[in-house]
C-alpha atoms as a PDB file:
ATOM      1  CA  UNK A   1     134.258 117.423  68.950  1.00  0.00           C
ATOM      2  CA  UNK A   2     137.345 119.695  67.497  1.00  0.00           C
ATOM      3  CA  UNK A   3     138.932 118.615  64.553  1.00  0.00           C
ATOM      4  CA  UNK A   4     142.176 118.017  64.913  1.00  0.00           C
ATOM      5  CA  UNK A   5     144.373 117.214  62.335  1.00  0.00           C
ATOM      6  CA  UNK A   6     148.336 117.653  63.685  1.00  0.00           C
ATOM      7  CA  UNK A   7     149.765 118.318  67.479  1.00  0.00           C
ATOM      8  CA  UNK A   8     152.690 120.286  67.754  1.00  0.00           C
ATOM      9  CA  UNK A   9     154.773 120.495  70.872  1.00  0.00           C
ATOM     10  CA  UNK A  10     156.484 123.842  72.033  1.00  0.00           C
ATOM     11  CA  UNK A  11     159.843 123.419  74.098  1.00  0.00           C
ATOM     12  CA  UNK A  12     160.127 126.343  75.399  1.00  0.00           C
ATOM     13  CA  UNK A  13     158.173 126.721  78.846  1.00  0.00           C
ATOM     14  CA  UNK A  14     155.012 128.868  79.074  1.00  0.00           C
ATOM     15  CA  UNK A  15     154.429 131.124  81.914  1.00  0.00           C
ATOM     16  CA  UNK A  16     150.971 129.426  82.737  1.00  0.00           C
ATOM     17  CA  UNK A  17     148.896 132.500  83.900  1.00  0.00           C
ATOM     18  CA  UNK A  18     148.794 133.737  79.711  1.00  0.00           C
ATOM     19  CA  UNK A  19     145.624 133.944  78.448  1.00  0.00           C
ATOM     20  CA  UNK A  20     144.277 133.244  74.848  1.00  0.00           C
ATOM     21  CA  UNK A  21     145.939 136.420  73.209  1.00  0.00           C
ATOM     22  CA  UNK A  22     149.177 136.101  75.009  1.00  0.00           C
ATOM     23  CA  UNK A  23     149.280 132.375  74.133  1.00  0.00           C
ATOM     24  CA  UNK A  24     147.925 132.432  70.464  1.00  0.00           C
ATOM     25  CA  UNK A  25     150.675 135.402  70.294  1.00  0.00           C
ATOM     26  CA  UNK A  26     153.431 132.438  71.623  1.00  0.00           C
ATOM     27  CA  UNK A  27     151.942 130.027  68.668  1.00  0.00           C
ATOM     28  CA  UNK A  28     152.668 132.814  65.953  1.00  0.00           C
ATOM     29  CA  UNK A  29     156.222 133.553  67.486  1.00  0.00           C
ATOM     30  CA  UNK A  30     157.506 129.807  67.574  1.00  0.00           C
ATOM     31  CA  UNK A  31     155.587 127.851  64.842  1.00  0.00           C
ATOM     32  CA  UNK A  32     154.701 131.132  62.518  1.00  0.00           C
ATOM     33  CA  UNK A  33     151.423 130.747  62.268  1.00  0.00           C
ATOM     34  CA  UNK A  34     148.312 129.513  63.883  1.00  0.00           C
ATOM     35  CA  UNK A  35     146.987 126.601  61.636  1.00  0.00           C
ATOM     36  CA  UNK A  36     143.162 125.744  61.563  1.00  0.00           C
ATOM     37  CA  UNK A  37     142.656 122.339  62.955  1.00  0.00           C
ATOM     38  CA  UNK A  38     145.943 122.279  64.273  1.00  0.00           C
ATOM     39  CA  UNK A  39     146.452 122.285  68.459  1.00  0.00           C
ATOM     40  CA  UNK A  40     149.642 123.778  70.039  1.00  0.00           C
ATOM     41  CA  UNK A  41     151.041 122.500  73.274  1.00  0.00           C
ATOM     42  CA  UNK A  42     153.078 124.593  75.833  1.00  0.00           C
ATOM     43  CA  UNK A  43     153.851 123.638  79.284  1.00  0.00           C
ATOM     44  CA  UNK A  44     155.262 125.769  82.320  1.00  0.00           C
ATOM     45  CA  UNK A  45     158.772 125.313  83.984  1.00  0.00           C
ATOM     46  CA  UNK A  46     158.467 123.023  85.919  1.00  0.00           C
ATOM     47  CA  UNK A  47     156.664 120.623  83.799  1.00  0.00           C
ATOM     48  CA  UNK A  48     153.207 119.809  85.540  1.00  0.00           C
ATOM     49  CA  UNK A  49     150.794 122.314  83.652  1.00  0.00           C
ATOM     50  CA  UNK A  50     150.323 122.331  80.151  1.00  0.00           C
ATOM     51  CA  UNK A  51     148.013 124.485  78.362  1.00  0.00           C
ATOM     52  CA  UNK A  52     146.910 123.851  74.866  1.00  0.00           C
ATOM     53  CA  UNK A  53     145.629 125.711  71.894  1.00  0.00           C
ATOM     54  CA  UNK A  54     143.283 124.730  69.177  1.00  0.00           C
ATOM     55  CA  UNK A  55     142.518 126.485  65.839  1.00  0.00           C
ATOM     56  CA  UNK A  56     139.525 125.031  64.858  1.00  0.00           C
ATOM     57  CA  UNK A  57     138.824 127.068  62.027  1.00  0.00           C
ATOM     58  CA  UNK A  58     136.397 129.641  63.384  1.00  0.00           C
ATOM     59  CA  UNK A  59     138.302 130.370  66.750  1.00  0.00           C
ATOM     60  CA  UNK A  60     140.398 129.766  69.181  1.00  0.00           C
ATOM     61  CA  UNK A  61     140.071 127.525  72.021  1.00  0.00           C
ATOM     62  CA  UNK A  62     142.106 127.348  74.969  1.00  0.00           C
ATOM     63  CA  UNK A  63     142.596 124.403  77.528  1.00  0.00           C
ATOM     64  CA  UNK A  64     144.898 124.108  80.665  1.00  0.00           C
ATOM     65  CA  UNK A  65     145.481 120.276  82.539  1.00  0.00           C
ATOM     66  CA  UNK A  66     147.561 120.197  85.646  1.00  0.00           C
ATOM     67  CA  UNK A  67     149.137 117.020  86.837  1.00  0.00           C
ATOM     68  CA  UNK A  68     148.674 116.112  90.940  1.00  0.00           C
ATOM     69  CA  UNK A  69     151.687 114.078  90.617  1.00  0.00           C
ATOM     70  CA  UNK A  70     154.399 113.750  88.025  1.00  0.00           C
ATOM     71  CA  UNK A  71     155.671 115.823  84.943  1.00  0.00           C
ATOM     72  CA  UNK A  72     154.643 116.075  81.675  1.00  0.00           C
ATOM     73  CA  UNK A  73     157.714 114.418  79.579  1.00  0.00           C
ATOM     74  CA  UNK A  74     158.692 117.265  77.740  1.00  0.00           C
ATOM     75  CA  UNK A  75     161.132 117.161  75.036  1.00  0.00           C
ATOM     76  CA  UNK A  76     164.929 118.897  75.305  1.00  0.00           C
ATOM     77  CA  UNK A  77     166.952 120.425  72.644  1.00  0.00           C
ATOM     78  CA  UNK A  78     164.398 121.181  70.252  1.00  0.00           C
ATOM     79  CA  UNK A  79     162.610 124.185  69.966  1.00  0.00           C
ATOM     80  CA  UNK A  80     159.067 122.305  68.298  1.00  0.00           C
ATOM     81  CA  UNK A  81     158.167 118.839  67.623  1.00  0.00           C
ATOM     82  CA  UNK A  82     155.311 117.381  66.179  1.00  0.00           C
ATOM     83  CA  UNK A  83     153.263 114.053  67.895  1.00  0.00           C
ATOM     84  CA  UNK A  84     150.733 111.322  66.355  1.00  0.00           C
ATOM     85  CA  UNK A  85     147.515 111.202  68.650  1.00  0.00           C
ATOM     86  CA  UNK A  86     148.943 107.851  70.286  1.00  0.00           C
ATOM     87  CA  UNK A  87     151.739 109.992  71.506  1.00  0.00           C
ATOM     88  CA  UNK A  88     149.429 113.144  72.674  1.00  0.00           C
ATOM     89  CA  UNK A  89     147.364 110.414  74.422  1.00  0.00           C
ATOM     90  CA  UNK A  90     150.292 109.105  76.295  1.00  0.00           C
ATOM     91  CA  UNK A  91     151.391 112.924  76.727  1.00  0.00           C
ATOM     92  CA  UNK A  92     148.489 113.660  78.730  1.00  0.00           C
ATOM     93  CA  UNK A  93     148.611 111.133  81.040  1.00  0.00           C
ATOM     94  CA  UNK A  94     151.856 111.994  81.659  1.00  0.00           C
ATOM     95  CA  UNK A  95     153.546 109.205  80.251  1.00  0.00           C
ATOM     96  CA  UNK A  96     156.563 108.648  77.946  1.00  0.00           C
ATOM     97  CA  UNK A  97     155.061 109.466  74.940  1.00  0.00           C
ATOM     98  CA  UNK A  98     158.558 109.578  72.841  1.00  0.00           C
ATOM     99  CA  UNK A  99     158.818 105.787  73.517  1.00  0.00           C
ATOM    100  CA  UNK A 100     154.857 105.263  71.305  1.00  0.00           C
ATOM    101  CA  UNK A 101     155.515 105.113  67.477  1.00  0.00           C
ATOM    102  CA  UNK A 102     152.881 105.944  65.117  1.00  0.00           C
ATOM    103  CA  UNK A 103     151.531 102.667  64.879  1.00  0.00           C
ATOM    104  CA  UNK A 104     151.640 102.862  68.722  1.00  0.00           C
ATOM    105  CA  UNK A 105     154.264  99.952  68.920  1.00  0.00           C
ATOM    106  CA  UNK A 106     156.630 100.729  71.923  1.00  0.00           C
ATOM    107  CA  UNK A 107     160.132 101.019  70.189  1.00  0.00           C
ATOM    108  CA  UNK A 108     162.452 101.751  72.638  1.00  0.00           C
ATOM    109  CA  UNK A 109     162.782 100.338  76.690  1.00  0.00           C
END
C-alpha cells in the first residue's frame, strides 16, 4: 500500500467536484507544500464528503468517501491540524476522532 507517514486535516471546506490539480493546488495554498508520503484531508460544507490527497513520492493520488448518514467531525477554528492514524481511523468512520489520543486511549467523555 501507500506510505504514509503524517495526516493533515484542512478546515476550510472543499468544493467536492475539484479534481487532482484543483485539489493538489488547495494543498500548496493552505499547508505550502505537497509533502511526499504525506496525505491531505479536505471535506465539503456540509461535512459528509471528504476527499483526500496522497503524495506518495512519485504522484499524486486522489480519493473521495461519502458518508450515507452522519458528518465527518471536522475541526473549528483552526485553519490545519495534524492526526495520528488512530484518529484518521476514527475520522473515517465518522467518529469523534478528537476524543482518540495517540496511544488511542479515549481522554475526554
Amino acid at each position: 500500500m501507500i506510505r504514509i507517514d503524517a495526516v493533515w486535516l484542512a478546515v476550510q471546506a472543499l468544493d467536492m467536484r475539484a479534481g487532482t490539480d484543483t485539489v493538489l493546488g488547495r494543498v500548496v495554498q493552505v499547508f505550502g507544500e505537497a509533502r511526499p508520503h504525506h496525505a491531505y484531508l479536505f471535506a465539503n460544507r456540509r461535512g459528509n464528503r471528504m476527499k483526500v490527497l496522497v503524495h506518495d513520492g512519485f504522484g499524486i493520488w486522489l480519493a473521495a468517501r461519502r458518508l450515507q448518514q452522519g458528518r465527518f467531525h471536522w475541526p473549528a477554528g483552526e485553519t490545519t491540524a495534524t492526526l495520528s492514524r488512530a484518529q484518521f481511523d476514527a475520522l473515517v468512520l465518522g467518529l469523534p476522532w478528537q476524543r482518540i489520543g495517540d496511544d488511542g486511549i479515549i481522554r475526554v467523555l
